[in-house]
PDB file of N, CA and C in Angstrom:
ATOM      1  N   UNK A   1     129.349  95.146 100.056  1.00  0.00           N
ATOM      2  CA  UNK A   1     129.869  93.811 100.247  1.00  0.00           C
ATOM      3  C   UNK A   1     130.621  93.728 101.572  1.00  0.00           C
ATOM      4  N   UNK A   2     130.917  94.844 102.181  1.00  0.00           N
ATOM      5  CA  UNK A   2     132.045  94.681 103.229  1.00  0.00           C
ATOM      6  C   UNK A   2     131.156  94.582 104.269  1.00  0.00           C
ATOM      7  N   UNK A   3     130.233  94.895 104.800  1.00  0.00           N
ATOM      8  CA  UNK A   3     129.275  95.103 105.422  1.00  0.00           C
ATOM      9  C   UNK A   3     128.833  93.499 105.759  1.00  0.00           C
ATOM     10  N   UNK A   4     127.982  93.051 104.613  1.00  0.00           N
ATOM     11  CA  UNK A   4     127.730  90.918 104.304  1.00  0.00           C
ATOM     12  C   UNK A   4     129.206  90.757 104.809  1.00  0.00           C
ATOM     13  N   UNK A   5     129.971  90.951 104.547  1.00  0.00           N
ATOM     14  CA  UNK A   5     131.238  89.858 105.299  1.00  0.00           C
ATOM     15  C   UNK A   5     131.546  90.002 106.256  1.00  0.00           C
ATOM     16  N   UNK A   6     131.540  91.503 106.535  1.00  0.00           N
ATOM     17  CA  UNK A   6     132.129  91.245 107.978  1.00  0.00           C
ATOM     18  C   UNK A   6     131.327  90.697 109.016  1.00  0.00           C
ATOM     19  N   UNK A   7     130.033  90.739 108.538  1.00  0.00           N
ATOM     20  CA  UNK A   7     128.583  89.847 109.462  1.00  0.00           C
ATOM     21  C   UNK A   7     128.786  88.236 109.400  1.00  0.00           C
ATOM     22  N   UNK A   8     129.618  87.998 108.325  1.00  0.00           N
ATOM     23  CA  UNK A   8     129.840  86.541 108.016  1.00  0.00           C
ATOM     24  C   UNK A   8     130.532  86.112 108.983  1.00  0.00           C
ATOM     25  N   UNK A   9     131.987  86.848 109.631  1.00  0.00           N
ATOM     26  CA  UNK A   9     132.606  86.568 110.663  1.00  0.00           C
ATOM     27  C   UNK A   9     132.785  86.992 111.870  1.00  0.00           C
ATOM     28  N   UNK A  10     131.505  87.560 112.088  1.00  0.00           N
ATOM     29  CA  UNK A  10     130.912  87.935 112.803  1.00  0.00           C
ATOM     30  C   UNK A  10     129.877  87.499 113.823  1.00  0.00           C
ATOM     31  N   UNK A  11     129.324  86.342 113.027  1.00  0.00           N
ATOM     32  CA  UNK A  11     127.695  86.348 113.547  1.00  0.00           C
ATOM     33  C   UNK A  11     127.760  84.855 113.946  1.00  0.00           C
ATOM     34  N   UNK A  12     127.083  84.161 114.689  1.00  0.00           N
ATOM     35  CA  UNK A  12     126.853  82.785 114.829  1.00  0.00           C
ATOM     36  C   UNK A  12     125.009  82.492 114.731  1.00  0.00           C
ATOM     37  N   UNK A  13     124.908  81.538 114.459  1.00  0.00           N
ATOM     38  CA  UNK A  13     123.600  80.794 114.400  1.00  0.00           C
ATOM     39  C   UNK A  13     123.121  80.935 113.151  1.00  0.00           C
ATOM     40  N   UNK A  14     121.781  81.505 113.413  1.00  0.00           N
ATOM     41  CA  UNK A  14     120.438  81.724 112.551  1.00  0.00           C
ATOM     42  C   UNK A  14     121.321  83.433 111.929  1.00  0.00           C
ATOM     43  N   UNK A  15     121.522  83.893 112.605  1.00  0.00           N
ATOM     44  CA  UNK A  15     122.628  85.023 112.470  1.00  0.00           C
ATOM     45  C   UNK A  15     123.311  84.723 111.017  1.00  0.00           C
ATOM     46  N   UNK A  16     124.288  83.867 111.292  1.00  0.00           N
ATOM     47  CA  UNK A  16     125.410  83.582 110.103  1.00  0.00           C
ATOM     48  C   UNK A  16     124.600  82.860 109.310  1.00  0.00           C
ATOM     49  N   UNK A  17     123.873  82.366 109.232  1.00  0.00           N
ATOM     50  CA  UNK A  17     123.150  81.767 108.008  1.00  0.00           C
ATOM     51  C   UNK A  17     122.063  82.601 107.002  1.00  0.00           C
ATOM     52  N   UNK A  18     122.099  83.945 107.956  1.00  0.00           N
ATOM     53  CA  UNK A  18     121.214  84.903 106.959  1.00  0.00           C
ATOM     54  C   UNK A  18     122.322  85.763 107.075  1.00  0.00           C
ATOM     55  N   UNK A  19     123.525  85.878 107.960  1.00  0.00           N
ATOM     56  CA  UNK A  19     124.810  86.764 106.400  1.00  0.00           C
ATOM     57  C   UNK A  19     125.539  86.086 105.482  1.00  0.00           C
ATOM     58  N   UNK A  20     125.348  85.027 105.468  1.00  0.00           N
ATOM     59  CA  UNK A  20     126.097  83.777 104.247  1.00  0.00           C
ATOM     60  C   UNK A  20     124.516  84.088 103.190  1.00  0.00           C
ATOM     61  N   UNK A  21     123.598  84.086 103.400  1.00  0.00           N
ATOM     62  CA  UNK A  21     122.627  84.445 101.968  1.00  0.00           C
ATOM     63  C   UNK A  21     123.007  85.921 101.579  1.00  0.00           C
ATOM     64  N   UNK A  22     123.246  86.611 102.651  1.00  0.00           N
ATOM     65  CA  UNK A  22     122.884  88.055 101.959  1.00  0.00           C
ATOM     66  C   UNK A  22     124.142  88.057 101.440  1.00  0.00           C
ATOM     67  N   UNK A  23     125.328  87.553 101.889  1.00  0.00           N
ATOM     68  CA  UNK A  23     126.719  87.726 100.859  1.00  0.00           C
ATOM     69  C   UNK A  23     126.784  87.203  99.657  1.00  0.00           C
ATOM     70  N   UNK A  24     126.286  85.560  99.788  1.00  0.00           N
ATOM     71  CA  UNK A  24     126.089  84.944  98.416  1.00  0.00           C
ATOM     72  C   UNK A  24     125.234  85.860  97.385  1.00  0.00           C
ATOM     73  N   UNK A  25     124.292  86.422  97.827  1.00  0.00           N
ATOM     74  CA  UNK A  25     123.138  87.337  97.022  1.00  0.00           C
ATOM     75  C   UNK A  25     123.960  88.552  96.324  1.00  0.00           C
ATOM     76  N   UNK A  26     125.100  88.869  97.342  1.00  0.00           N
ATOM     77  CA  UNK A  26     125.597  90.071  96.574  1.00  0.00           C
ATOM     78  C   UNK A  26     126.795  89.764  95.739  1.00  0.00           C
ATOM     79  N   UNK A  27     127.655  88.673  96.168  1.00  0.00           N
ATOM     80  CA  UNK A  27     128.387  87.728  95.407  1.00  0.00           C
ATOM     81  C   UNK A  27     127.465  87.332  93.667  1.00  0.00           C
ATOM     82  N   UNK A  28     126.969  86.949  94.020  1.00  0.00           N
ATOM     83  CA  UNK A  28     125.851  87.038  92.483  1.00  0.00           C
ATOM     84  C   UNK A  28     125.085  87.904  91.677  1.00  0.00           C
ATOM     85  N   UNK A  29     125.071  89.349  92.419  1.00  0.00           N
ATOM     86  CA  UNK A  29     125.210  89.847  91.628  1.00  0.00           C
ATOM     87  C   UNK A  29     126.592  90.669  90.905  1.00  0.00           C
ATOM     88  N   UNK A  30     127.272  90.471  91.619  1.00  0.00           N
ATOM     89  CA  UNK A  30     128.699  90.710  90.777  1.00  0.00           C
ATOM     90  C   UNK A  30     129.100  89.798  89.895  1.00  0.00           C
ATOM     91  N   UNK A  31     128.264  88.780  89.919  1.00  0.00           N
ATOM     92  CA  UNK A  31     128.702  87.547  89.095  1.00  0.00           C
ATOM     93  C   UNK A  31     127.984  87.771  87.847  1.00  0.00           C
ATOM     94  N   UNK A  32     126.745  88.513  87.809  1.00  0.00           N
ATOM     95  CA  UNK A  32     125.669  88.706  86.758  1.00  0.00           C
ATOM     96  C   UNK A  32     126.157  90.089  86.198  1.00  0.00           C
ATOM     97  N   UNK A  33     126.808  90.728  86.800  1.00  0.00           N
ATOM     98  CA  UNK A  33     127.744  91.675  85.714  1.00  0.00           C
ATOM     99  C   UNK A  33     128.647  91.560  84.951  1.00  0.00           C
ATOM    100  N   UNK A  34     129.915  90.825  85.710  1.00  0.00           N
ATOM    101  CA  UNK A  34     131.431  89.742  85.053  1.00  0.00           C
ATOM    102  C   UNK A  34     130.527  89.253  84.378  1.00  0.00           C
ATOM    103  N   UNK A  35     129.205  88.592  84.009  1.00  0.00           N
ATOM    104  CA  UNK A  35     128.646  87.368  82.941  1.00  0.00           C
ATOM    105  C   UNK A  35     130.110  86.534  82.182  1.00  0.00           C
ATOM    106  N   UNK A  36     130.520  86.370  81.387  1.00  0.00           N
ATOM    107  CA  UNK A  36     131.299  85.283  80.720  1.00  0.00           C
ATOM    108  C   UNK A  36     132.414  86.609  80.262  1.00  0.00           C
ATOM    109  N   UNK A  37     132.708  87.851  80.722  1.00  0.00           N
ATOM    110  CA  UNK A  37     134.195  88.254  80.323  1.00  0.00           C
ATOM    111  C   UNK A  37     134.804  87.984  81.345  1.00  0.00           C
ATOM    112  N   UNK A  38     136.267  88.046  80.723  1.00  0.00           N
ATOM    113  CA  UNK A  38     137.510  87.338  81.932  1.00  0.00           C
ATOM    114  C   UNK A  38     137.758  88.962  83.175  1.00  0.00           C
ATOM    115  N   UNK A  39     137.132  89.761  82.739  1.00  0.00           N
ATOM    116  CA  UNK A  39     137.140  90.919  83.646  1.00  0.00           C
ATOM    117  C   UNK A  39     135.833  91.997  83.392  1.00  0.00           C
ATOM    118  N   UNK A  40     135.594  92.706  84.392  1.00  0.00           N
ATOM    119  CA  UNK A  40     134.658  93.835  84.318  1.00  0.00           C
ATOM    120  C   UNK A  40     134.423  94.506  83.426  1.00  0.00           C
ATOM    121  N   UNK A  41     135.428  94.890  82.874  1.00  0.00           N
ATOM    122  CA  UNK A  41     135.478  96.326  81.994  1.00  0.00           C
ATOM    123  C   UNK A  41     135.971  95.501  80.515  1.00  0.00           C
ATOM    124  N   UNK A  42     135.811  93.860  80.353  1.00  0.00           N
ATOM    125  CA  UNK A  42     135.859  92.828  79.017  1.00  0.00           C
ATOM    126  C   UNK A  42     136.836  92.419  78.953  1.00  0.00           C
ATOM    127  N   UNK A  43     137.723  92.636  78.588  1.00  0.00           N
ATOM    128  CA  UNK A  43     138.921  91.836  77.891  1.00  0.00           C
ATOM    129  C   UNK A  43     140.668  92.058  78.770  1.00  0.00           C
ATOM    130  N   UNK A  44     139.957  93.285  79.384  1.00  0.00           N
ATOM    131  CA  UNK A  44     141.015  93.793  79.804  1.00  0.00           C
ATOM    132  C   UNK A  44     140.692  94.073  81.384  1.00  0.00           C
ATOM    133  N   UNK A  45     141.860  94.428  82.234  1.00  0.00           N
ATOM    134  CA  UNK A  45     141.867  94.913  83.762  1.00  0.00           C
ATOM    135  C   UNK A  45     141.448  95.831  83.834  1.00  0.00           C
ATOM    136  N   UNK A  46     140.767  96.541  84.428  1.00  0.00           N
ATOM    137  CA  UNK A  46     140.404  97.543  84.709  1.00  0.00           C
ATOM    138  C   UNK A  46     140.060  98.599  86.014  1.00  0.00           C
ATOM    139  N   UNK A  47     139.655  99.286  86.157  1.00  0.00           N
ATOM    140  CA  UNK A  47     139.528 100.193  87.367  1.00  0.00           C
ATOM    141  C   UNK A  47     138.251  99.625  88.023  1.00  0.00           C
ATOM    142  N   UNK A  48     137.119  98.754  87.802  1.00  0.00           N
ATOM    143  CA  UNK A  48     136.303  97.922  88.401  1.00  0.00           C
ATOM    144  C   UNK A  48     136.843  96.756  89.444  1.00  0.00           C
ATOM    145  N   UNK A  49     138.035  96.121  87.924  1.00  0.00           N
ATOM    146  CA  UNK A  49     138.449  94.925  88.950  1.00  0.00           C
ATOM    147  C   UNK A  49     139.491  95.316  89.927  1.00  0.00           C
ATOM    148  N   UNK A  50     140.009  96.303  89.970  1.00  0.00           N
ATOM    149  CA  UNK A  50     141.399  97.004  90.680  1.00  0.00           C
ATOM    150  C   UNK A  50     140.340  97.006  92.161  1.00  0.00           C
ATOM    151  N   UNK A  51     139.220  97.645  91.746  1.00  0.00           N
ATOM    152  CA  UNK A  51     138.817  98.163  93.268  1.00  0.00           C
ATOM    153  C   UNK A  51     138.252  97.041  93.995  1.00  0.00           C
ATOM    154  N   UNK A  52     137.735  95.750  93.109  1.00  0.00           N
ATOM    155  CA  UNK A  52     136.798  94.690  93.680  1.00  0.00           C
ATOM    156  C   UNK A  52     137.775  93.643  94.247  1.00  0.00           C
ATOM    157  N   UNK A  53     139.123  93.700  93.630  1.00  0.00           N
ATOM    158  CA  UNK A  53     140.040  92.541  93.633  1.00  0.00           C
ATOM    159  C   UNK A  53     140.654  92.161  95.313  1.00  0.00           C
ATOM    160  N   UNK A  54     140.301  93.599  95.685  1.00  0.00           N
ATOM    161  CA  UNK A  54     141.059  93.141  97.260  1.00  0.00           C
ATOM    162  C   UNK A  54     139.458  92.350  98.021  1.00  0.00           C
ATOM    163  N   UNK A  55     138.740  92.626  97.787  1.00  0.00           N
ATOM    164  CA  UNK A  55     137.781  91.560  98.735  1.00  0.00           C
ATOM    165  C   UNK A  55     137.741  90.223  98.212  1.00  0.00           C
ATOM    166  N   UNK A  56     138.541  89.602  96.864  1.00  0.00           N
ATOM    167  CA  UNK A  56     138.922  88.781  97.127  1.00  0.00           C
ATOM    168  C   UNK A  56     139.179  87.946  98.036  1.00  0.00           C
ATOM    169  N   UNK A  57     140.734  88.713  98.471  1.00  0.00           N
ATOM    170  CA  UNK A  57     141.317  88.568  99.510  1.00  0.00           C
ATOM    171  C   UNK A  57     140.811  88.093 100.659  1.00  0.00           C
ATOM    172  N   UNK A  58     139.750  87.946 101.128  1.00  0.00           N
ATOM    173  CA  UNK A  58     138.807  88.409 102.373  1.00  0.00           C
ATOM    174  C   UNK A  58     137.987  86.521 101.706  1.00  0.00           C
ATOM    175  N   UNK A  59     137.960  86.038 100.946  1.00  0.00           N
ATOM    176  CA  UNK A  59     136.775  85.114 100.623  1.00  0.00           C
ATOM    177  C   UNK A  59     137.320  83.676 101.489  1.00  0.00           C
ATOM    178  N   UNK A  60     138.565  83.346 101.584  1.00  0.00           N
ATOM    179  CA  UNK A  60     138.753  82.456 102.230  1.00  0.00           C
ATOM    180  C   UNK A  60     138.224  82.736 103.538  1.00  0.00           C
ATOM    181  N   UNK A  61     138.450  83.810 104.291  1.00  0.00           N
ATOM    182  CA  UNK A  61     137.690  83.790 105.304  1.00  0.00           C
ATOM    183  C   UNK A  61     136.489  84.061 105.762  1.00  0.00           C
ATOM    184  N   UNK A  62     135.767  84.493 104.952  1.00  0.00           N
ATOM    185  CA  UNK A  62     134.577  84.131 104.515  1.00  0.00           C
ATOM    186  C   UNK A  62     134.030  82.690 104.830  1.00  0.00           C
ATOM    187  N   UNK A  63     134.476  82.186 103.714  1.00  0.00           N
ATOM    188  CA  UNK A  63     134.032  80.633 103.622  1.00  0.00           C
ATOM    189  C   UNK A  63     134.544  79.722 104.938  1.00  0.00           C
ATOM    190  N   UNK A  64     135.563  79.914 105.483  1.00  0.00           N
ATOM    191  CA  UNK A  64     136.117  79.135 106.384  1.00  0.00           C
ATOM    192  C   UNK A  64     135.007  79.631 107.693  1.00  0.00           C
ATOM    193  N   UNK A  65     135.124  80.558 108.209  1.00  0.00           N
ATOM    194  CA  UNK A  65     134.099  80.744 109.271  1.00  0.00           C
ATOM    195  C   UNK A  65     132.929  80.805 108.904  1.00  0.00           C
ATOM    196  N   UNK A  66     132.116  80.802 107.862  1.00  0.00           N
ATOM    197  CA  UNK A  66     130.629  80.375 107.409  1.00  0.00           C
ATOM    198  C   UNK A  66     130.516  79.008 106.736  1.00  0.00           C
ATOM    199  N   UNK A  67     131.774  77.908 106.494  1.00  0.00           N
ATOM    200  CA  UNK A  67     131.641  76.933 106.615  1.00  0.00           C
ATOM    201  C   UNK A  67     130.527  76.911 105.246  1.00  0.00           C
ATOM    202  N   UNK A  68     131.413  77.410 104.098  1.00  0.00           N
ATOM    203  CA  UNK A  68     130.409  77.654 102.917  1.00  0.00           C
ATOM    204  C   UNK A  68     131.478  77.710 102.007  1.00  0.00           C
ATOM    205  N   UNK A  69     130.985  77.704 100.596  1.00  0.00           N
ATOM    206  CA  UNK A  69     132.007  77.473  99.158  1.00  0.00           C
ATOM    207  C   UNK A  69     131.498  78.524  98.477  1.00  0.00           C
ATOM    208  N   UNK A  70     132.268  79.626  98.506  1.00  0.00           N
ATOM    209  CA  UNK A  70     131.567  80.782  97.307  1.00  0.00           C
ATOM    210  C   UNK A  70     132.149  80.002  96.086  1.00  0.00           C
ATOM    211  N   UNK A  71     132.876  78.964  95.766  1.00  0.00           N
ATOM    212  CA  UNK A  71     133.562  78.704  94.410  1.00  0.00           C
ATOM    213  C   UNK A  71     132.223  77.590  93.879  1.00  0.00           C
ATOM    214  N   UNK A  72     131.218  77.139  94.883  1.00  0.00           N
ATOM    215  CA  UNK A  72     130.095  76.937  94.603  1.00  0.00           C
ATOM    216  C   UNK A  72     129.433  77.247  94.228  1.00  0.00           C
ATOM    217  N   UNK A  73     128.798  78.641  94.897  1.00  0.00           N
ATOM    218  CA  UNK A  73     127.788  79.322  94.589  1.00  0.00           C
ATOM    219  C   UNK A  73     128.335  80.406  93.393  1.00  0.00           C
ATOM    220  N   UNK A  74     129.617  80.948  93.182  1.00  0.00           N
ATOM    221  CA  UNK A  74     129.901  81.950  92.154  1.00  0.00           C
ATOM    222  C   UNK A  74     131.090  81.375  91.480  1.00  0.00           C
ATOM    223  N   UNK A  75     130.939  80.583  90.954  1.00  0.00           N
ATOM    224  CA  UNK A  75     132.299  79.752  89.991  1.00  0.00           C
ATOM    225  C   UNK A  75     132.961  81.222  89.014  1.00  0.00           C
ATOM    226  N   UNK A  76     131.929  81.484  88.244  1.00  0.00           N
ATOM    227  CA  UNK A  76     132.606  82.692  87.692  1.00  0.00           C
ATOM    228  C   UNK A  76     133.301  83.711  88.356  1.00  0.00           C
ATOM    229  N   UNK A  77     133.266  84.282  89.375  1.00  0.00           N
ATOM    230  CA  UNK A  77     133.566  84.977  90.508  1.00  0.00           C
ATOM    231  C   UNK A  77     134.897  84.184  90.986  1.00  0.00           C
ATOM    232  N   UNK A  78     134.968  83.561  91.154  1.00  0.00           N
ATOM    233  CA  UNK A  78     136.094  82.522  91.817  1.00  0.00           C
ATOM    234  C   UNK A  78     137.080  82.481  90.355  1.00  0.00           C
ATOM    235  N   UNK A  79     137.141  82.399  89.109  1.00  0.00           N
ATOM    236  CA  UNK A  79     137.541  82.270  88.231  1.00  0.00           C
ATOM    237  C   UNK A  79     138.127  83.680  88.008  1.00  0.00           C
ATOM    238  N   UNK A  80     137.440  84.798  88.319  1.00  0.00           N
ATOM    239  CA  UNK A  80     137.876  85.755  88.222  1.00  0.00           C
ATOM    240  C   UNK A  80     138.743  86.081  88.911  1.00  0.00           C
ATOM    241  N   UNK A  81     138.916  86.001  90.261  1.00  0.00           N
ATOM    242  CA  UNK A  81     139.745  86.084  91.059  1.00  0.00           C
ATOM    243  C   UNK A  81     141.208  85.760  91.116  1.00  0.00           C
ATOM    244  N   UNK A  82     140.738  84.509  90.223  1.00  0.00           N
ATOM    245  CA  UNK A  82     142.114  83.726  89.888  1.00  0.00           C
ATOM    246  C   UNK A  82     142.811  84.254  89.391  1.00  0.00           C
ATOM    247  N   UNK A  83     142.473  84.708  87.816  1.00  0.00           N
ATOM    248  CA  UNK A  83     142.889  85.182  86.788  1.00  0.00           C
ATOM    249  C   UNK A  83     143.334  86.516  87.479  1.00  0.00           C
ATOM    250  N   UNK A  84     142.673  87.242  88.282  1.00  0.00           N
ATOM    251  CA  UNK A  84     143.246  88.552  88.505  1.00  0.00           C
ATOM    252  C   UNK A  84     144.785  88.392  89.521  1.00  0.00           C
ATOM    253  N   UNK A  85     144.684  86.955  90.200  1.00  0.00           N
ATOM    254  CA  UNK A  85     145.711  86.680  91.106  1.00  0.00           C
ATOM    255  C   UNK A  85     147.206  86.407  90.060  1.00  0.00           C
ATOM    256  N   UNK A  86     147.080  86.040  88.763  1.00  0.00           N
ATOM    257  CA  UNK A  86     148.003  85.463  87.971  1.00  0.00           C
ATOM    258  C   UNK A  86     148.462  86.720  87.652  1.00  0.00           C
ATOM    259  N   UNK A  87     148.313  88.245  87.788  1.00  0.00           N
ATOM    260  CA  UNK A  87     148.613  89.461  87.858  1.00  0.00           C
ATOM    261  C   UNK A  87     149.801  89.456  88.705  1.00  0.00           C
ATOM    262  N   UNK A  88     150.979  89.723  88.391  1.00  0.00           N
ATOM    263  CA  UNK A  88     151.970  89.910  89.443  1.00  0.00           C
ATOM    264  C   UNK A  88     151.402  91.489  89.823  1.00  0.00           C
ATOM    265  N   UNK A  89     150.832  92.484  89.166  1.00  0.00           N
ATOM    266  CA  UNK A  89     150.730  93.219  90.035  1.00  0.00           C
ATOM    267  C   UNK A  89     149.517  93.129  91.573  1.00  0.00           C
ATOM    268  N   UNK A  90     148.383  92.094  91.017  1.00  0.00           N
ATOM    269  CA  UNK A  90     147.844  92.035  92.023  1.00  0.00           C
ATOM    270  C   UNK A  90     148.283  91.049  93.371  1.00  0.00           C
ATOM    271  N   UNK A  91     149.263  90.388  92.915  1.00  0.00           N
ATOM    272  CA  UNK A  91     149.356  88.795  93.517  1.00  0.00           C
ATOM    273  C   UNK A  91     150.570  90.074  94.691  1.00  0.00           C
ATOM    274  N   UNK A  92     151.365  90.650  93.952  1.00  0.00           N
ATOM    275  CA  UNK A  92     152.772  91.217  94.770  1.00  0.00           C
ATOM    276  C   UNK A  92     152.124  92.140  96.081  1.00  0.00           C
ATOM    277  N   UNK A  93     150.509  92.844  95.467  1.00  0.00           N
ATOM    278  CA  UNK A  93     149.923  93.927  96.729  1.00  0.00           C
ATOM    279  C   UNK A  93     149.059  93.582  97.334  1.00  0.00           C
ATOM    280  N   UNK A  94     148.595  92.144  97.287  1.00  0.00           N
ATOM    281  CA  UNK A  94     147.363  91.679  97.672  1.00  0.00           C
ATOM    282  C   UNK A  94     147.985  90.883  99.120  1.00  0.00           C
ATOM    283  N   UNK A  95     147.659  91.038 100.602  1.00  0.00           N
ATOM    284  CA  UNK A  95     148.056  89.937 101.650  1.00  0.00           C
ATOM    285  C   UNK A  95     147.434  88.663 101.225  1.00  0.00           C
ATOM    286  N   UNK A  96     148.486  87.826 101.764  1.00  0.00           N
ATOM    287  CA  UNK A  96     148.182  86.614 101.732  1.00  0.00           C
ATOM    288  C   UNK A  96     147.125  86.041 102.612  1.00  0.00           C
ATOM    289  N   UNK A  97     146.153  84.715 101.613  1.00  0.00           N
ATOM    290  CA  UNK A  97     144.983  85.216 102.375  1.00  0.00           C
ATOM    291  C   UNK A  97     144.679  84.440 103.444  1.00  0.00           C
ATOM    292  N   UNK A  98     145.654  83.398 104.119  1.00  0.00           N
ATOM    293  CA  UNK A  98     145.609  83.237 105.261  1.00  0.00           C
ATOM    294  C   UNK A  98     146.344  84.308 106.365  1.00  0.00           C
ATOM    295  N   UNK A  99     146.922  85.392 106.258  1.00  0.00           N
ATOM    296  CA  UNK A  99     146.888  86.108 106.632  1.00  0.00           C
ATOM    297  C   UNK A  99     145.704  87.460 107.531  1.00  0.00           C
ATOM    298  N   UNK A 100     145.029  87.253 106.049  1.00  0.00           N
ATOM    299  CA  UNK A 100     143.631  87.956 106.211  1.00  0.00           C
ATOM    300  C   UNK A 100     142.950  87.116 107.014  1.00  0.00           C
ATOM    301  N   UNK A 101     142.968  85.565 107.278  1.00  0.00           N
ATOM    302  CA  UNK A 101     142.069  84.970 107.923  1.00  0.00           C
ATOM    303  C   UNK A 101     142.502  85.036 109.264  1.00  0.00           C
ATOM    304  N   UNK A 102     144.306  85.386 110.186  1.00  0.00           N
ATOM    305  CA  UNK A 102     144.892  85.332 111.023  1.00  0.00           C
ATOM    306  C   UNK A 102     144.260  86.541 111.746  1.00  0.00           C
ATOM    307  N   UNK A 103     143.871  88.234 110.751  1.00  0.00           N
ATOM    308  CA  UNK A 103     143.852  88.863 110.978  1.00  0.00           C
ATOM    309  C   UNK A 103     142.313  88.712 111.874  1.00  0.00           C
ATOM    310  N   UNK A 104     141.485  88.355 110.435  1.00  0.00           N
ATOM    311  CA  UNK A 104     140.004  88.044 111.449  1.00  0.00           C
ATOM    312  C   UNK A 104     139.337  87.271 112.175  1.00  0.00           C
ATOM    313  N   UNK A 105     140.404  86.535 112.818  1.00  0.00           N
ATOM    314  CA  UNK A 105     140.405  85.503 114.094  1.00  0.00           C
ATOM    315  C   UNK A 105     140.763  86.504 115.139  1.00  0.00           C
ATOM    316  N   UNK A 106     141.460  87.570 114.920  1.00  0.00           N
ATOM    317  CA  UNK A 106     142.272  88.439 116.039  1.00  0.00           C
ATOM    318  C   UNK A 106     140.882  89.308 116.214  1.00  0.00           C
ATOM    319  N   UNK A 107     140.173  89.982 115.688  1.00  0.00           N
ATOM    320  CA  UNK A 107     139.087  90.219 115.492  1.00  0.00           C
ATOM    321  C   UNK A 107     137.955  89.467 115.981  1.00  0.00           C
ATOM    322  N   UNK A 108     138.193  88.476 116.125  1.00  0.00           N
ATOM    323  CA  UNK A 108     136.825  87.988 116.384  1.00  0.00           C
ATOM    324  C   UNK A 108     137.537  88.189 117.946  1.00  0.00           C
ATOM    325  N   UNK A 109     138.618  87.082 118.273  1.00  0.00           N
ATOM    326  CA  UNK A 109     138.756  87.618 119.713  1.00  0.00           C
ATOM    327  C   UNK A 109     138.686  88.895 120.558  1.00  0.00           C
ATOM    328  N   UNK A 110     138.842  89.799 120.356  1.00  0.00           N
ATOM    329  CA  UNK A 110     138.289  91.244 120.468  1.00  0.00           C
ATOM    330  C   UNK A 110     137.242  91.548 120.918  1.00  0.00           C
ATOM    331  N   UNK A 111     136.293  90.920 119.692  1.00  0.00           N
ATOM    332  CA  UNK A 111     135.004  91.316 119.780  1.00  0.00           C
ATOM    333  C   UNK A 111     134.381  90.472 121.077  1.00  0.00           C
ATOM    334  N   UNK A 112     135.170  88.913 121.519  1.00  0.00           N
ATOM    335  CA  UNK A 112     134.613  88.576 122.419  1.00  0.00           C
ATOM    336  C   UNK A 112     134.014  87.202 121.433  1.00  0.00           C
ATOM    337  N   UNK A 113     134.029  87.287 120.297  1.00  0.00           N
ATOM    338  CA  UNK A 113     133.154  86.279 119.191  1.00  0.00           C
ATOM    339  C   UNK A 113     133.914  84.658 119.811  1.00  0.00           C
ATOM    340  N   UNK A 114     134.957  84.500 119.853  1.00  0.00           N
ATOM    341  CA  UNK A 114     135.578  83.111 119.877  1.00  0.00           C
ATOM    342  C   UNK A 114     135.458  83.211 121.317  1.00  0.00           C
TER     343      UNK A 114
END
C-alpha cells in the first residue's frame, strides 16, 4: 500500500490516475477482508489493525492531491478508521493528519513535484 500512495503524491496526469486505481484496488481489498466486522481480527483491536491504522493517517493526503474520496470508494474502510481513531490509544500516537499532508507537500517540493 505504501508504494500506491506514495505514487498518488507523487505522480501527475495519466500517471496519477493509474496510482489512484491501483490504490483504490488495494484499498478494496482490505475492505473485502474487514467485510462487516468493526475490526480485522472481529470484535476486537488487534495486531492487524495496530499495523494498518497508521496509513490511515496518510488518506487525507491521498485524496487531497488525487482529488479523489476513498470514503467513496471504501466506506467500510473509512468507518474503520474512525472507529480505530475513537481509540485514545490510537488518536494520542497517530500525527495529525494535516500534518501528514504538510509533511507531503514538503516532499513533493524536494522532489521538484510542485
Amino acid at each position: 500500500m505504501y508504494d500506491a500512495g506514495r505514487k498518488v503524491f507523487t505522480a501527475k496526469g495519466d500517471d496519477l490516475e493509474t496510482a489512484k486505481k491501483e490504490l483504490i484496488e488495494i484499498l478494496k481489498v482490505l475492505e473485502g477482508e474487514l467485510g462487516e466486522k468493526p475490526y480485522f481480527g472481529g470484535e476486537t483491536f488487534g495486531y492487524v489493525d495496530v499495523a494498518l491504522v497508521p496509513f490511515y493517517g496518510w488518506f487525507y493526503a491521498y485524496e487531497t492531491f488525487g482529488k479523489f474520496s476513498i470514503e467513496a470508494e471504501c466506506p467500510k474502510l473509512i468507518a474503520w478508521g474512525k472507529r480505530c481513531m475513537k481509540k485514545e490509544s490510537v488518536s494520542k500516537s497517530l500525527p495529525d493528519f494535516h500534518k501528514i499532508y504538510d509533511f507531503a507537500c514538503g516532499l513533493r517540493r524536494m522532489l521538484g513535484i510542485e
